[in-house]
N, C-alpha and C. Protein backbone atom coordinates (compact mmCIF):
# COMPACT_ATOMS: atom_id res chain seq x y z
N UNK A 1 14.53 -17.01 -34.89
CA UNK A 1 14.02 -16.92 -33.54
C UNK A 1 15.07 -16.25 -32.66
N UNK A 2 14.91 -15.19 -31.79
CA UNK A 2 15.29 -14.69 -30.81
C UNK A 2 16.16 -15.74 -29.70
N UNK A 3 17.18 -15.29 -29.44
CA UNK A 3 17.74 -16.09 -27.96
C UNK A 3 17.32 -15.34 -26.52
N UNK A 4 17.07 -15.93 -25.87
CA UNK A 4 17.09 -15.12 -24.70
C UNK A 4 17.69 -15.36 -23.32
N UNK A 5 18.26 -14.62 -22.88
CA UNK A 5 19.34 -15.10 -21.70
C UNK A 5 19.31 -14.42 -20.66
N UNK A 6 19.76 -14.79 -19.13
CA UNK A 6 19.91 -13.77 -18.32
C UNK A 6 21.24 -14.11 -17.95
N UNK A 7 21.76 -13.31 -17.12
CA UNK A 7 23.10 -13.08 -16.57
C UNK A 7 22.80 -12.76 -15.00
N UNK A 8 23.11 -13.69 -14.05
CA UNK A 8 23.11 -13.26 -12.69
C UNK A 8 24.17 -13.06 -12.19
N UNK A 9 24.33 -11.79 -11.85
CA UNK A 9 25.77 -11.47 -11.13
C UNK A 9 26.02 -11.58 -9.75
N UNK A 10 26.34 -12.40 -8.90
CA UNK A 10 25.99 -12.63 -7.40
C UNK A 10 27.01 -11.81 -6.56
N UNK A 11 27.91 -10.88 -7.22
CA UNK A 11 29.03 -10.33 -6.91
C UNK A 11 28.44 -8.91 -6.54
N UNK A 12 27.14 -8.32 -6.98
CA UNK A 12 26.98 -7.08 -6.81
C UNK A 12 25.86 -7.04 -5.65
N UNK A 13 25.61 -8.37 -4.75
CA UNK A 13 24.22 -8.08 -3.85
C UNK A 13 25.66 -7.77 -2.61
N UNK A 14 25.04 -6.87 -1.76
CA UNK A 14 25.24 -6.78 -0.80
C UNK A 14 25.18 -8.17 0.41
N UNK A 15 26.20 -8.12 1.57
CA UNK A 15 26.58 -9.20 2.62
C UNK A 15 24.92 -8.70 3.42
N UNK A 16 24.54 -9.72 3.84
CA UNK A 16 23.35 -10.09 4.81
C UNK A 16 23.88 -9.27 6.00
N UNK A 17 23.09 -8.72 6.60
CA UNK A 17 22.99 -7.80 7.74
C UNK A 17 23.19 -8.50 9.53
N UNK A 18 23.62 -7.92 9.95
CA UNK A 18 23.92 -8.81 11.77
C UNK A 18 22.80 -9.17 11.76
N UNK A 19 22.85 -10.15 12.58
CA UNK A 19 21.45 -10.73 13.24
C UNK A 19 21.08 -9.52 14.67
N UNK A 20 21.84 -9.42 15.14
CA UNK A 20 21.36 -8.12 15.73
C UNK A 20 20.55 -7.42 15.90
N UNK A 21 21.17 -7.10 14.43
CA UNK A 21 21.00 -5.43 14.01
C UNK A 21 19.20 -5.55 12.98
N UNK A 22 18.50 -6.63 12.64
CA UNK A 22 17.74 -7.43 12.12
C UNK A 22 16.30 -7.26 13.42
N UNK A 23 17.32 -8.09 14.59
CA UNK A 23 16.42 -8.50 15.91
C UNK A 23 16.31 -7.05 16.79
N UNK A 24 16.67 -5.71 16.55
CA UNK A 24 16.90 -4.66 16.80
C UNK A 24 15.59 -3.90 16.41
N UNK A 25 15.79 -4.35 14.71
CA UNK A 25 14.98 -3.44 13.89
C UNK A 25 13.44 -4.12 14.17
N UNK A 26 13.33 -5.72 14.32
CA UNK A 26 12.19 -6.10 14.12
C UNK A 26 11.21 -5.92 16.00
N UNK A 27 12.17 -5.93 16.80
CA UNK A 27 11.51 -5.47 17.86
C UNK A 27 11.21 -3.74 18.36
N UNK A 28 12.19 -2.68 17.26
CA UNK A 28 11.42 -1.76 17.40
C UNK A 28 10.19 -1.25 16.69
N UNK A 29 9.98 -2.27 15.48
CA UNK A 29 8.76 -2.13 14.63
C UNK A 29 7.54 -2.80 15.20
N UNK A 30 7.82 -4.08 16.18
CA UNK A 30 6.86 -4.43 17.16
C UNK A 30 6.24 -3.55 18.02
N UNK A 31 7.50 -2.31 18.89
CA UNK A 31 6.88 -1.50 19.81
C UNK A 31 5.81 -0.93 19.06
N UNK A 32 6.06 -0.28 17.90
CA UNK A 32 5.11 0.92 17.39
C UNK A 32 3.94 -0.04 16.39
N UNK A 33 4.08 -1.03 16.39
CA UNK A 33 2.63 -1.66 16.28
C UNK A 33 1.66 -2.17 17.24
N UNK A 34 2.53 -2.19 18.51
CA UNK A 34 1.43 -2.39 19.61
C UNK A 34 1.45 -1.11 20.27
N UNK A 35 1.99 0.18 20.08
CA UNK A 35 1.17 1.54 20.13
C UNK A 35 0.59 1.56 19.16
N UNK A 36 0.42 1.40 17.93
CA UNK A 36 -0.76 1.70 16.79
C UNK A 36 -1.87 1.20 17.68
N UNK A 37 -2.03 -0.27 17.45
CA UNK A 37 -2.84 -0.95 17.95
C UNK A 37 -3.92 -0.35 18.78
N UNK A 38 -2.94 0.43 20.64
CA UNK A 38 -3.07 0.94 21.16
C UNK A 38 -4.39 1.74 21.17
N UNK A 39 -3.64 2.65 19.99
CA UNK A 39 -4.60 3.71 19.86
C UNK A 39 -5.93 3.59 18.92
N UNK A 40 -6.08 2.50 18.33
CA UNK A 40 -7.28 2.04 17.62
C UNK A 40 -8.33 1.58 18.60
N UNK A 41 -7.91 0.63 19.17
CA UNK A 41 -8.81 -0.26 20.64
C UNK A 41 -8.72 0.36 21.82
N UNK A 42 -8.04 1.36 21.92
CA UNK A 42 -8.35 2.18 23.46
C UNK A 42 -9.77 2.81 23.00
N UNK A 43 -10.11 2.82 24.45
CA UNK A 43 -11.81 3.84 24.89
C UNK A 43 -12.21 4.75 24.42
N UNK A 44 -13.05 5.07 23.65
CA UNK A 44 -13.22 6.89 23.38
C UNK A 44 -12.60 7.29 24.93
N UNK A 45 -13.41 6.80 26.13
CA UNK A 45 -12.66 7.64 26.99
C UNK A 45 -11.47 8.18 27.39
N UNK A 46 -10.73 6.98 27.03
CA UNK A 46 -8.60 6.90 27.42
C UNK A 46 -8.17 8.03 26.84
N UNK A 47 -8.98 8.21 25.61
CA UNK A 47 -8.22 9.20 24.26
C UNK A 47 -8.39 11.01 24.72
């Protein structure tokens, strides 16, 4: 029978990112989903 094993190396993940820089990214991905939005539910007329 086969052995089978894994090996986790915790030495090769990269350090966690600023909180910042996180709260940065996730409120400019908010803006451009409430312009998507925007432009789905605006008026034929607005457009």
């Amino acid at each position: 029978m086969g052995v089978v094993g894994y090996e986790i190396n915790f030495n090769r993940y990269d350090p966690p990112r600023a909180l910042e820089e996180i709260d940065r990214d996730i409120r400019e991905i908010e803006e451009e989903i409430v312009r998507m939005l925007g432009e789905v539910t605006a008026p034929a007329s607005a457009q």
